[in-house]
N, C-alpha and C. Protein backbone atom coordinates (compact mmCIF):
# COMPACT_ATOMS: atom_id res chain seq x y z
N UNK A 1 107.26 131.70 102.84
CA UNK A 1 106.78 130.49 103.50
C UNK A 1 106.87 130.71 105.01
N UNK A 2 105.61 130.28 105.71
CA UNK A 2 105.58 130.54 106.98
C UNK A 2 105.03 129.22 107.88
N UNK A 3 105.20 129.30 109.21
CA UNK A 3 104.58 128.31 109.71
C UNK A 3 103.50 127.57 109.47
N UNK A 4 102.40 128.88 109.56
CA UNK A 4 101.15 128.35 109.12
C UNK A 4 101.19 127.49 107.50
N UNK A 5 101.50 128.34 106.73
CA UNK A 5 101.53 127.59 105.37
C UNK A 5 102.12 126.35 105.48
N UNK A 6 103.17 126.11 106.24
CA UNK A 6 103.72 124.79 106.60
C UNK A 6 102.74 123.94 106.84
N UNK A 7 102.00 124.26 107.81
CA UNK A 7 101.17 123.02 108.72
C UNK A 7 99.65 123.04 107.36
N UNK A 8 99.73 124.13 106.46
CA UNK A 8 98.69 123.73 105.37
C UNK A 8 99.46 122.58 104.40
N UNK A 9 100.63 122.73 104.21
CA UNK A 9 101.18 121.79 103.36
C UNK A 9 101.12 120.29 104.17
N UNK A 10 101.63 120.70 105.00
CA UNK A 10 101.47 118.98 105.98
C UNK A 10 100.29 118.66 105.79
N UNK A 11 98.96 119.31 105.71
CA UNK A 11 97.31 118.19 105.95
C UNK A 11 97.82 118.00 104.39
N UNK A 12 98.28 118.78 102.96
CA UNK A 12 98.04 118.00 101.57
C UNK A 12 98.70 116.61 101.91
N UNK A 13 99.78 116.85 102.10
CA UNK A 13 100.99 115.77 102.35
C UNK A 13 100.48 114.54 103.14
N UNK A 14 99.84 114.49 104.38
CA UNK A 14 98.98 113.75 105.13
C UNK A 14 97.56 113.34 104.04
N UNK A 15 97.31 113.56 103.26
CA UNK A 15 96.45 112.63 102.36
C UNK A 15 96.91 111.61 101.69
N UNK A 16 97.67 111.26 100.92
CA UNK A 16 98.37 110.33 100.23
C UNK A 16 98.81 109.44 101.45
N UNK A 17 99.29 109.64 102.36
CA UNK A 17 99.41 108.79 103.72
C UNK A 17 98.72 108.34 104.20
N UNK A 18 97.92 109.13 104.46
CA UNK A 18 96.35 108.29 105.02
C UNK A 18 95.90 107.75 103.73
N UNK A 19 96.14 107.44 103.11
CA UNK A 19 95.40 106.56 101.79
C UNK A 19 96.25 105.01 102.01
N UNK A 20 97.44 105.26 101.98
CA UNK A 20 98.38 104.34 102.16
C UNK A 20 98.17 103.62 103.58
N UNK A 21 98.21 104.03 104.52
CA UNK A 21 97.82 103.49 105.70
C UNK A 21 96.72 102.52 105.42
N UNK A 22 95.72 103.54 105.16
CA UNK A 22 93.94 102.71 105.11
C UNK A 22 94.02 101.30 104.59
N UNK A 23 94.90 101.48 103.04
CA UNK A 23 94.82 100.38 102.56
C UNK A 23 96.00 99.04 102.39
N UNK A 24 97.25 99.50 102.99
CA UNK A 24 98.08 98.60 102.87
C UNK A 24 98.27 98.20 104.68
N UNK A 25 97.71 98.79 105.38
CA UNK A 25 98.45 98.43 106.85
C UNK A 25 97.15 97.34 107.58
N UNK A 26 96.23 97.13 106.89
CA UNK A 26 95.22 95.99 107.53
C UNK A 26 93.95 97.08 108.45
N UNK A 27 93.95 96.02 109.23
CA UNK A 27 92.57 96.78 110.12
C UNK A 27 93.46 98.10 110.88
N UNK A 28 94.76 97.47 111.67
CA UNK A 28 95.51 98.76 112.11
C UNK A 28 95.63 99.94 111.52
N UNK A 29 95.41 99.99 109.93
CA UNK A 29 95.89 100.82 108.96
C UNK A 29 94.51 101.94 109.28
N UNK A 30 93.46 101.54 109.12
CA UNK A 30 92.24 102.21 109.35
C UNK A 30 92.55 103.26 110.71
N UNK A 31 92.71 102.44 111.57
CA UNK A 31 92.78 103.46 112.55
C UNK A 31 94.30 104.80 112.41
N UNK A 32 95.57 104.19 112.04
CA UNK A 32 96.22 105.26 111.25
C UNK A 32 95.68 106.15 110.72
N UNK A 33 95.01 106.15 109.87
CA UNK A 33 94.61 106.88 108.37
C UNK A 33 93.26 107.41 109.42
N UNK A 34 92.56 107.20 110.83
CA UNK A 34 91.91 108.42 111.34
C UNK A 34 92.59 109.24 112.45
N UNK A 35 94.16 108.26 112.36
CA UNK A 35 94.76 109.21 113.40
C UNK A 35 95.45 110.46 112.92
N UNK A 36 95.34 109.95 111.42
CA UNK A 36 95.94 111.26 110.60
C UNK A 36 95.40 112.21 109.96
N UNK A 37 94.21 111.97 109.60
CA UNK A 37 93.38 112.48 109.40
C UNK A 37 92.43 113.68 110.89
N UNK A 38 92.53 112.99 111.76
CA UNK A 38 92.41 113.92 113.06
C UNK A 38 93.31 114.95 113.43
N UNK A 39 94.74 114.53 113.29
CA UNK A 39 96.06 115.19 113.35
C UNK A 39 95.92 116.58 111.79
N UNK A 40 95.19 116.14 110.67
CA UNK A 40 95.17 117.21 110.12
C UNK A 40 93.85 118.31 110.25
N UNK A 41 92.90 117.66 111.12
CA UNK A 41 91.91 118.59 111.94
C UNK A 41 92.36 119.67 112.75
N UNK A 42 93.29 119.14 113.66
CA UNK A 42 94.61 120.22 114.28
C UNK A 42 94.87 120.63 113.94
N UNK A 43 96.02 120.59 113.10
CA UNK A 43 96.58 121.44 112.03
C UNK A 43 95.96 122.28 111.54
N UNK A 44 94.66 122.39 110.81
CA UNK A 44 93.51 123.00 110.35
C UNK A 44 93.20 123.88 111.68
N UNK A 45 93.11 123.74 112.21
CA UNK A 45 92.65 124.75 113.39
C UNK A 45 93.76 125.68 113.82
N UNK A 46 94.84 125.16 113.76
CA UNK A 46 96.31 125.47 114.31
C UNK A 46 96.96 126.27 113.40
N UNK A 47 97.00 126.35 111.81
CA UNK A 47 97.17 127.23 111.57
C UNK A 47 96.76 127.84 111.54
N UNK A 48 95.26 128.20 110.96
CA UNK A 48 94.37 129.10 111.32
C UNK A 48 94.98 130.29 112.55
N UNK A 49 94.71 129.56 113.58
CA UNK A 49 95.08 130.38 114.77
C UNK A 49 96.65 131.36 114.96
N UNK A 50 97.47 130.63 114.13
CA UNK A 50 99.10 131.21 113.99
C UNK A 50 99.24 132.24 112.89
N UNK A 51 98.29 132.18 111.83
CA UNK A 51 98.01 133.30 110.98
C UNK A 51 97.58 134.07 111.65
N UNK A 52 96.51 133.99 112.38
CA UNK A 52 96.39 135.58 113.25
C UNK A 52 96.40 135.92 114.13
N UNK A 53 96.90 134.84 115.04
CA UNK A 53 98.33 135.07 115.96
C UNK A 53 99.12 136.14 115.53
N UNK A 54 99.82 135.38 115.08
CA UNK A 54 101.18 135.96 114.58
C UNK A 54 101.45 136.97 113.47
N UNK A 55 99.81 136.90 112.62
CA UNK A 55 99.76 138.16 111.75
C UNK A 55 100.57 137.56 110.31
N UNK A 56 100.37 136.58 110.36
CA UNK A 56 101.23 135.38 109.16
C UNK A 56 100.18 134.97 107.86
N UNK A 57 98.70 135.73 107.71
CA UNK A 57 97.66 135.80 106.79
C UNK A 57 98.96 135.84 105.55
N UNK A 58 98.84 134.87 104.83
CA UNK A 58 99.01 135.09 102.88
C UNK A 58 98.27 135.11 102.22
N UNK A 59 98.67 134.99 100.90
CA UNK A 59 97.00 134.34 100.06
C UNK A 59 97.46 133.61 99.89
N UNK A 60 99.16 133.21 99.59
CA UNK A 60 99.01 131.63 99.56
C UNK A 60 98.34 130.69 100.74
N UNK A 61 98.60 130.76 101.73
CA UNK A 61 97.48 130.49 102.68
C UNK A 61 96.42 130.16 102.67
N UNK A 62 95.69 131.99 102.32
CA UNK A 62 94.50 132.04 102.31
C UNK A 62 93.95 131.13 100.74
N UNK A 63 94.71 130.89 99.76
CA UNK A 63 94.00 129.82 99.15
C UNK A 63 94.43 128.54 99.07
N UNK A 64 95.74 127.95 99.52
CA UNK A 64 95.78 126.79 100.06
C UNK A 64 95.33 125.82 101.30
N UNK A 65 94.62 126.88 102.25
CA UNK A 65 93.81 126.09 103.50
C UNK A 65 92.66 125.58 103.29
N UNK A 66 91.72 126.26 102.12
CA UNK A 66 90.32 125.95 101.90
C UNK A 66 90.82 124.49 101.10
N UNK A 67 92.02 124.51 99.59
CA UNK A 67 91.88 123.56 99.15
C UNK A 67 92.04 122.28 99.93
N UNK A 68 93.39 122.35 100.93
CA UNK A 68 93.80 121.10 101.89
C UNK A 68 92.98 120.48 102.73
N UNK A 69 91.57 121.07 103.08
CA UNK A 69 90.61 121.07 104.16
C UNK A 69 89.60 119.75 102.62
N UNK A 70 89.36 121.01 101.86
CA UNK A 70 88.44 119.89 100.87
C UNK A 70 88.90 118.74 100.41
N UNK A 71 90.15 118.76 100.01
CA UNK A 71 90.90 117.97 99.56
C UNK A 71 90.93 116.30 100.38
N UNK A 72 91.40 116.62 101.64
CA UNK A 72 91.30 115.60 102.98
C UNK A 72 90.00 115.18 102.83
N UNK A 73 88.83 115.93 103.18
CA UNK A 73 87.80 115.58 103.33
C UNK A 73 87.00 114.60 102.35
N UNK A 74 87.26 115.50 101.21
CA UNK A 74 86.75 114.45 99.95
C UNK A 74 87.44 113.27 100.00
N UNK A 75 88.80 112.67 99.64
CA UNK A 75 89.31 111.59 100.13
C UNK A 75 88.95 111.06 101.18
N UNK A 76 88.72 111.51 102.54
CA UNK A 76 88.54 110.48 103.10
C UNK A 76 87.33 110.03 103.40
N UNK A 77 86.10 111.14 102.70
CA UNK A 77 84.65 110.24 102.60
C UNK A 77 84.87 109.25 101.49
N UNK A 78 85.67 109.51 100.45
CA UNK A 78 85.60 108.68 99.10
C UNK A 78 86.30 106.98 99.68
N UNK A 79 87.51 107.51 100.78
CA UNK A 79 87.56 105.58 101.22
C UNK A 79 86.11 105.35 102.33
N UNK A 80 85.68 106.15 102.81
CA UNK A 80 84.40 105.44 103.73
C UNK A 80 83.95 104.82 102.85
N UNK A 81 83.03 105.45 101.76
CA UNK A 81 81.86 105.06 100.85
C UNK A 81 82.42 103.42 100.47
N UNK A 82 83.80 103.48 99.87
CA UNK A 82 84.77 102.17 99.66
C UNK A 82 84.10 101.08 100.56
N UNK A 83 85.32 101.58 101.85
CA UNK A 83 84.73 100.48 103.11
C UNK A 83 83.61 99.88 103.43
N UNK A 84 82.46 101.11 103.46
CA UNK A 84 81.30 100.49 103.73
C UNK A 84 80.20 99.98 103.09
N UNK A 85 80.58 100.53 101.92
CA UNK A 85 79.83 99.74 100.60
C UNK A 85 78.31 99.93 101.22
N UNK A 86 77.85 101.40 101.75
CA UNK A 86 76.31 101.60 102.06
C UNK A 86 75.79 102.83 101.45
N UNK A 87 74.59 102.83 100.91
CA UNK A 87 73.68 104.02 100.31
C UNK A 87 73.65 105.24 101.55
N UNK A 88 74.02 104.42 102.92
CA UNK A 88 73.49 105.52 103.68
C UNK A 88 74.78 106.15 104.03
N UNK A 89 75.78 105.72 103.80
CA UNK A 89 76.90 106.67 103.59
C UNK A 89 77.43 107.08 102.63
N UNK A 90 76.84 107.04 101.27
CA UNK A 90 77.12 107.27 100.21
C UNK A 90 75.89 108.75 99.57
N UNK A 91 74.95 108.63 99.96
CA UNK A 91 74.76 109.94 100.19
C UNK A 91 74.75 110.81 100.59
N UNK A 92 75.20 110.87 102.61
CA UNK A 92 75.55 111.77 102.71
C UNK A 92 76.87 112.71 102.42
N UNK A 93 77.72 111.47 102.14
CA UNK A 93 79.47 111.87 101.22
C UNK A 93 78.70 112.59 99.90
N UNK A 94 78.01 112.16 99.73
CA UNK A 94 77.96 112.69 98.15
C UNK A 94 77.37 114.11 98.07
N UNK A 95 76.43 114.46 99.47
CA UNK A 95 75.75 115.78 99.67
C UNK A 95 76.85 116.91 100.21
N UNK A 96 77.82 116.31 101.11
CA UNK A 96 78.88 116.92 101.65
C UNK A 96 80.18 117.33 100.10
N UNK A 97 80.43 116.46 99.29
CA UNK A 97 81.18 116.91 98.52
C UNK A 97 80.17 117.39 97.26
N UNK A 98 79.19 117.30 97.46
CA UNK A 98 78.42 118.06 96.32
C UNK A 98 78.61 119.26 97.08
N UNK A 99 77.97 119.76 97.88
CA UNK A 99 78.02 120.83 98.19
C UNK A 99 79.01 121.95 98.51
N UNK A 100 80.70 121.15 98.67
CA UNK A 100 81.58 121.84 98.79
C UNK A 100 81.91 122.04 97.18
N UNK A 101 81.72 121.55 96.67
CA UNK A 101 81.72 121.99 94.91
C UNK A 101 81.10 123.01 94.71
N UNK A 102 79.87 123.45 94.89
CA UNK A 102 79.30 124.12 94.48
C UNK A 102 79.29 125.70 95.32
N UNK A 103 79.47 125.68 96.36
CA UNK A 103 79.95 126.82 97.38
C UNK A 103 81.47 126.88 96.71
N UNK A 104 81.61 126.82 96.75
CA UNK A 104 83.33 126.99 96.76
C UNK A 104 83.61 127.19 94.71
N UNK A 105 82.71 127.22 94.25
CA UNK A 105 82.39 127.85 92.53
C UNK A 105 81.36 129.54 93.19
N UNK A 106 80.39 129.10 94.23
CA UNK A 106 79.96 130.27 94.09
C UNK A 106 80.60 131.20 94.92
N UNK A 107 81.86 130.96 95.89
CA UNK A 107 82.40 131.80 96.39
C UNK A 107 83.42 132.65 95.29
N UNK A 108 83.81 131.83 95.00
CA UNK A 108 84.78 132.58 93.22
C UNK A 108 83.86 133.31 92.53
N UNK A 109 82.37 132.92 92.28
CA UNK A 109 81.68 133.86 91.51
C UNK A 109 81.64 135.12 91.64
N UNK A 110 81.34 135.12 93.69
CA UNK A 110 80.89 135.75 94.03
C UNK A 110 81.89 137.10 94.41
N UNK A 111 83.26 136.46 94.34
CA UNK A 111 84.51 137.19 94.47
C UNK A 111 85.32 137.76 93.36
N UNK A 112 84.22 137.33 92.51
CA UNK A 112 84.58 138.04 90.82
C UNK A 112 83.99 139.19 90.85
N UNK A 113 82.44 139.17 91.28
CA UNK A 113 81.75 140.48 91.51
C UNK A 113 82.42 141.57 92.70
N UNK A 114 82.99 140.93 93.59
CA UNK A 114 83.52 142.07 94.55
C UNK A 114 82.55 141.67 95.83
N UNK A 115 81.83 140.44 95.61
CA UNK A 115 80.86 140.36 96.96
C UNK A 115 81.12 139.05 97.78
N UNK A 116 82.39 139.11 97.97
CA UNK A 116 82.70 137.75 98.28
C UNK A 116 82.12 137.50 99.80
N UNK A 117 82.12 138.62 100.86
CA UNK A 117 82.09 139.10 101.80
C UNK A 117 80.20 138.39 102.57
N UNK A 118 79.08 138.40 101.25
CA UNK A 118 77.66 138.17 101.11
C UNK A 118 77.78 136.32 101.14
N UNK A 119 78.95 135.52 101.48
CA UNK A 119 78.93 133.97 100.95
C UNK A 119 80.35 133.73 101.79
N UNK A 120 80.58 134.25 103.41
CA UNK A 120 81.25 134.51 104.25
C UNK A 120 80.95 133.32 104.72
N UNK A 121 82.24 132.48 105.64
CA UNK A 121 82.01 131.64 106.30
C UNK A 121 80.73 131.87 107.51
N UNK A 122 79.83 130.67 107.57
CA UNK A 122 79.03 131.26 108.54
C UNK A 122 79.03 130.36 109.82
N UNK A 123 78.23 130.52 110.77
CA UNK A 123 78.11 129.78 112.54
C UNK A 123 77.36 128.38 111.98
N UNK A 124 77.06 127.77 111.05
CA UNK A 124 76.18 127.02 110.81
C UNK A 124 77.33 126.08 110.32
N UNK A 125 78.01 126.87 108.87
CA UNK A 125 78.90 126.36 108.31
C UNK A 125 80.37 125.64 109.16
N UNK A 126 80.44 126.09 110.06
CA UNK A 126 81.40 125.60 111.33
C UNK A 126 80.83 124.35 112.23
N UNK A 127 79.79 124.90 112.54
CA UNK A 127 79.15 123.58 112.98
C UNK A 127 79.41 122.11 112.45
N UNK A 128 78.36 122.53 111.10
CA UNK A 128 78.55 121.20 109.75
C UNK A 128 80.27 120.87 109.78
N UNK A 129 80.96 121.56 109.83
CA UNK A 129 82.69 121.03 109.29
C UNK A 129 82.97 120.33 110.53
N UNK A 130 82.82 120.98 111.75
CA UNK A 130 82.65 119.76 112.83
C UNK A 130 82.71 118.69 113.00
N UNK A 131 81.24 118.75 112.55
CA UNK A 131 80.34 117.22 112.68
C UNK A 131 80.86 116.33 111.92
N UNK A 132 81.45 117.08 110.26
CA UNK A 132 81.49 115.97 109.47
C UNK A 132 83.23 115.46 109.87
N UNK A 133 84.03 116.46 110.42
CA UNK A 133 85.42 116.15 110.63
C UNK A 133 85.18 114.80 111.94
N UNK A 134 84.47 115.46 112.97
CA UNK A 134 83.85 114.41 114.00
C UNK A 134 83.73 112.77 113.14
N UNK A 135 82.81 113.21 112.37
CA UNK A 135 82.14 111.57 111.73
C UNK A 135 82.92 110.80 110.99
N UNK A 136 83.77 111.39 110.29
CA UNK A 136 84.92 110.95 109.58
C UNK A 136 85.92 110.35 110.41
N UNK A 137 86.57 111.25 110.86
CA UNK A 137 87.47 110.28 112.20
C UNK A 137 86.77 108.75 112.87
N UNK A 138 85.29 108.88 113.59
CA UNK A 138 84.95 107.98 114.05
C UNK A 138 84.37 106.96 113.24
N UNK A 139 84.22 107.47 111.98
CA UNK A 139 83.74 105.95 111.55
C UNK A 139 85.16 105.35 110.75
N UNK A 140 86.14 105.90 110.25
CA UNK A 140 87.69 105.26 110.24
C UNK A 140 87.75 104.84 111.48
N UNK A 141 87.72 105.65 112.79
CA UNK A 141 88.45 104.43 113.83
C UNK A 141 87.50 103.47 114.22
N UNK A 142 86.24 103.05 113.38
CA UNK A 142 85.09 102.12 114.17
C UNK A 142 85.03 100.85 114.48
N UNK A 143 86.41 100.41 113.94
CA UNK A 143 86.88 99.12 114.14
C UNK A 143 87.08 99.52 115.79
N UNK A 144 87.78 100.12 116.61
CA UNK A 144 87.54 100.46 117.99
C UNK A 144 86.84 99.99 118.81
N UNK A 145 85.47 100.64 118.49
CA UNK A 145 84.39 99.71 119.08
C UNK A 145 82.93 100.05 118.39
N UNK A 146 82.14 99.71 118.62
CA UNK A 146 80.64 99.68 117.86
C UNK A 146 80.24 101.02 117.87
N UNK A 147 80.44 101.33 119.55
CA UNK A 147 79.71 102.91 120.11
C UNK A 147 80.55 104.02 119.21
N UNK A 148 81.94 103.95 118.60
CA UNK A 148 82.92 105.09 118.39
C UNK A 148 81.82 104.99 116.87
N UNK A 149 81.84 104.19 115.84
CA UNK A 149 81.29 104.02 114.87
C UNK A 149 79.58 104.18 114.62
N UNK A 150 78.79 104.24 115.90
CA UNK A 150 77.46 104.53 115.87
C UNK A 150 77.87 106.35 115.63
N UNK A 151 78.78 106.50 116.77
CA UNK A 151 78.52 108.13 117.05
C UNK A 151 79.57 108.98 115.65
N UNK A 152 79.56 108.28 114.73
CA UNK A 152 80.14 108.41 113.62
C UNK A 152 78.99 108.31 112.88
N UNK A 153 78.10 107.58 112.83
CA UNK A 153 77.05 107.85 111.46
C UNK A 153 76.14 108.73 111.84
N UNK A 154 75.87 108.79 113.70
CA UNK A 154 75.40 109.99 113.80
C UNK A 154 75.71 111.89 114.10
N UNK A 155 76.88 111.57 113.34
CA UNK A 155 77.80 112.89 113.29
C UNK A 155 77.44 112.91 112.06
N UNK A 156 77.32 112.05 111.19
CA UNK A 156 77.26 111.79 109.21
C UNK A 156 76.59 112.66 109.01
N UNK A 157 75.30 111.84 109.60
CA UNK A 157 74.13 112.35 109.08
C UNK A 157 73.68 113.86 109.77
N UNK A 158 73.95 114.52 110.81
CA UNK A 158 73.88 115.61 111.19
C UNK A 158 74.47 116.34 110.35
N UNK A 159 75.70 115.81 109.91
CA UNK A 159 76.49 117.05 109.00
C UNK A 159 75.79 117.24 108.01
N UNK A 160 75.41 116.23 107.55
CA UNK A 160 74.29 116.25 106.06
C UNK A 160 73.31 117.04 106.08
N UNK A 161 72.93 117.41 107.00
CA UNK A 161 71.29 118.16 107.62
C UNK A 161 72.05 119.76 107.58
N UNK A 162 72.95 120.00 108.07
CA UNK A 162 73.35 121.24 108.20
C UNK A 162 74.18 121.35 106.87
N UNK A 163 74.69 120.60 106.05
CA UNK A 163 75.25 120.77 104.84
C UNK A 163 74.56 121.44 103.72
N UNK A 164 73.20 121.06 103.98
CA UNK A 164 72.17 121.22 103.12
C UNK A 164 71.76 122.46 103.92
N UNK A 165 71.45 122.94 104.72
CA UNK A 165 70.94 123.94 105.28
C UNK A 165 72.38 124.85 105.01
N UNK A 166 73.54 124.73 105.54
CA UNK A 166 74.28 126.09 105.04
C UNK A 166 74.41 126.57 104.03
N UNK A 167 74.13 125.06 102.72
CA UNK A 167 74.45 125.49 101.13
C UNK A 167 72.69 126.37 100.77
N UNK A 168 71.88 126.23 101.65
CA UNK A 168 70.71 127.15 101.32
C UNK A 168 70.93 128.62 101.67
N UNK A 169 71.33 128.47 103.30
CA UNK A 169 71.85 129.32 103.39
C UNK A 169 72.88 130.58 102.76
N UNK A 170 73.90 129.87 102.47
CA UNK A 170 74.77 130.64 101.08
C UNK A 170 74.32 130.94 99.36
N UNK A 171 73.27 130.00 98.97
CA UNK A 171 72.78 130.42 97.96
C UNK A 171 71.81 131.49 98.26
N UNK A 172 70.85 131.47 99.40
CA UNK A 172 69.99 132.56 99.54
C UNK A 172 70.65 133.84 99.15
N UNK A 173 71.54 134.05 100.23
CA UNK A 173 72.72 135.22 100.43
C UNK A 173 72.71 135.93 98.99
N UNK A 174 73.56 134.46 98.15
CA UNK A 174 73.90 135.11 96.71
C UNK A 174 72.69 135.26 95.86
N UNK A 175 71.72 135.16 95.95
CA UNK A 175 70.41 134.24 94.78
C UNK A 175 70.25 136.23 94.21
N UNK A 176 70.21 137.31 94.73
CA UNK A 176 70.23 138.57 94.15
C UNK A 176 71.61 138.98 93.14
N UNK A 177 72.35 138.15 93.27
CA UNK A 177 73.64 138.44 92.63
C UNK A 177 73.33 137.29 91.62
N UNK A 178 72.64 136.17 91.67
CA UNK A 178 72.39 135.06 90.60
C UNK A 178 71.50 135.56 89.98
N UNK A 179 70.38 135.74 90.38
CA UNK A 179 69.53 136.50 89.41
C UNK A 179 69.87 137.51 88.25
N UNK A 180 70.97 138.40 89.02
CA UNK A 180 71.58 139.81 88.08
C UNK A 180 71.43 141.07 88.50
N UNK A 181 70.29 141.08 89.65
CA UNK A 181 69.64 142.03 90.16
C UNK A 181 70.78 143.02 90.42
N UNK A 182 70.83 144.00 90.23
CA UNK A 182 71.93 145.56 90.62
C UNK A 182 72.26 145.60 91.85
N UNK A 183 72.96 146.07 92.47
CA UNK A 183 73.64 146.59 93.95
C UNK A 183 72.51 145.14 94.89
N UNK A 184 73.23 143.75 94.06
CA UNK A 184 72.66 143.02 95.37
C UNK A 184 73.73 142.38 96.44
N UNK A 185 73.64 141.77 97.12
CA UNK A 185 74.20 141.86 98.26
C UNK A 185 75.71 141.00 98.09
């Protein structure tokens, strides 16, 4: 157990809290549950950086950061959709955790074959985690003010646009290894 793995256990640990916040602490609670949820954006970045910093890479790590990242995320689009009781945030939650379902089956596929390397995080895929970490925070804190919560649905829906474009992106990549095709990429 190392630092980094620490600060991966803190964002699991910081979900059940931010759930609790959201819903037992009132309107204040909302903004909690995006101050914690932001605080595990940090973290997310922060270990990252202390693993190879410090040369502190595990696999426990390396497969507990992807889950704690999805994990947060899915929860905390699943209380938006709650809160706002709208189609137009209910699909793009639903395109964002569809799509981390399905990348994250074809990265295992693809790491069964030995080609995990062809379904690599990409510049697009960073972007989208951004936007949607961006949109998430601001539309939890949108009780704030109107403008924090506009620039929250338009972080949403950007992420949605590039969500869908990286998961094309990553299926392209693999679609020679889906097919069956020999020495594909």
């Amino acid at each position: 157990m190392n630092l980094p793995n620490i600060l991966t256990l803190g964002r699991i640990i910081m979900i059940p809290l931010m759930v609790i916040c959201f819903y037992w602490l009132g309107e204040d609670g909302k903004l909690w549950a995006a101050f914690l949820f932001w605080l595990a954006g940090v973290t997310d970045w922060f270990d990252g950086y202390l693993a190879r910093k410090l040369n502190q890479s595990t696999p426990l790590g390396a497969f507990l950061d992807p889950v704690a990242d999805k994990l947060i995320v899915s929860v905390a689009l699943v209380l938006l959709v709650e809160q706002y009781h709208s189609v137009w945030l209910t699909i793009p939650a639903t395109i964002i955790i569809g799509r981390e379902i399905v990348i994250s089956a074809l990265r295992e596929w693809m790491a069964e074959l030995g080609k995990r390397a062809s379904v690599a995080v990409s510049y697009v895929g960073k972007v989208k985690t951004f936007l949607q970490m961006s949109a998430i925070f601001f539309l939890m804190a949108g009780g704030l003010h109107k403008a924090v919560e506009v620039i929250g649905w338009i972080s949403l829906f950007a992420a949605a646009i590039l969500t869908i474009w990286s998961m094309f992106v990553y299926l392209r990549a693999a679609w020679p290894a889906l097919r069956g095709k020999q020495g594909a990429a």
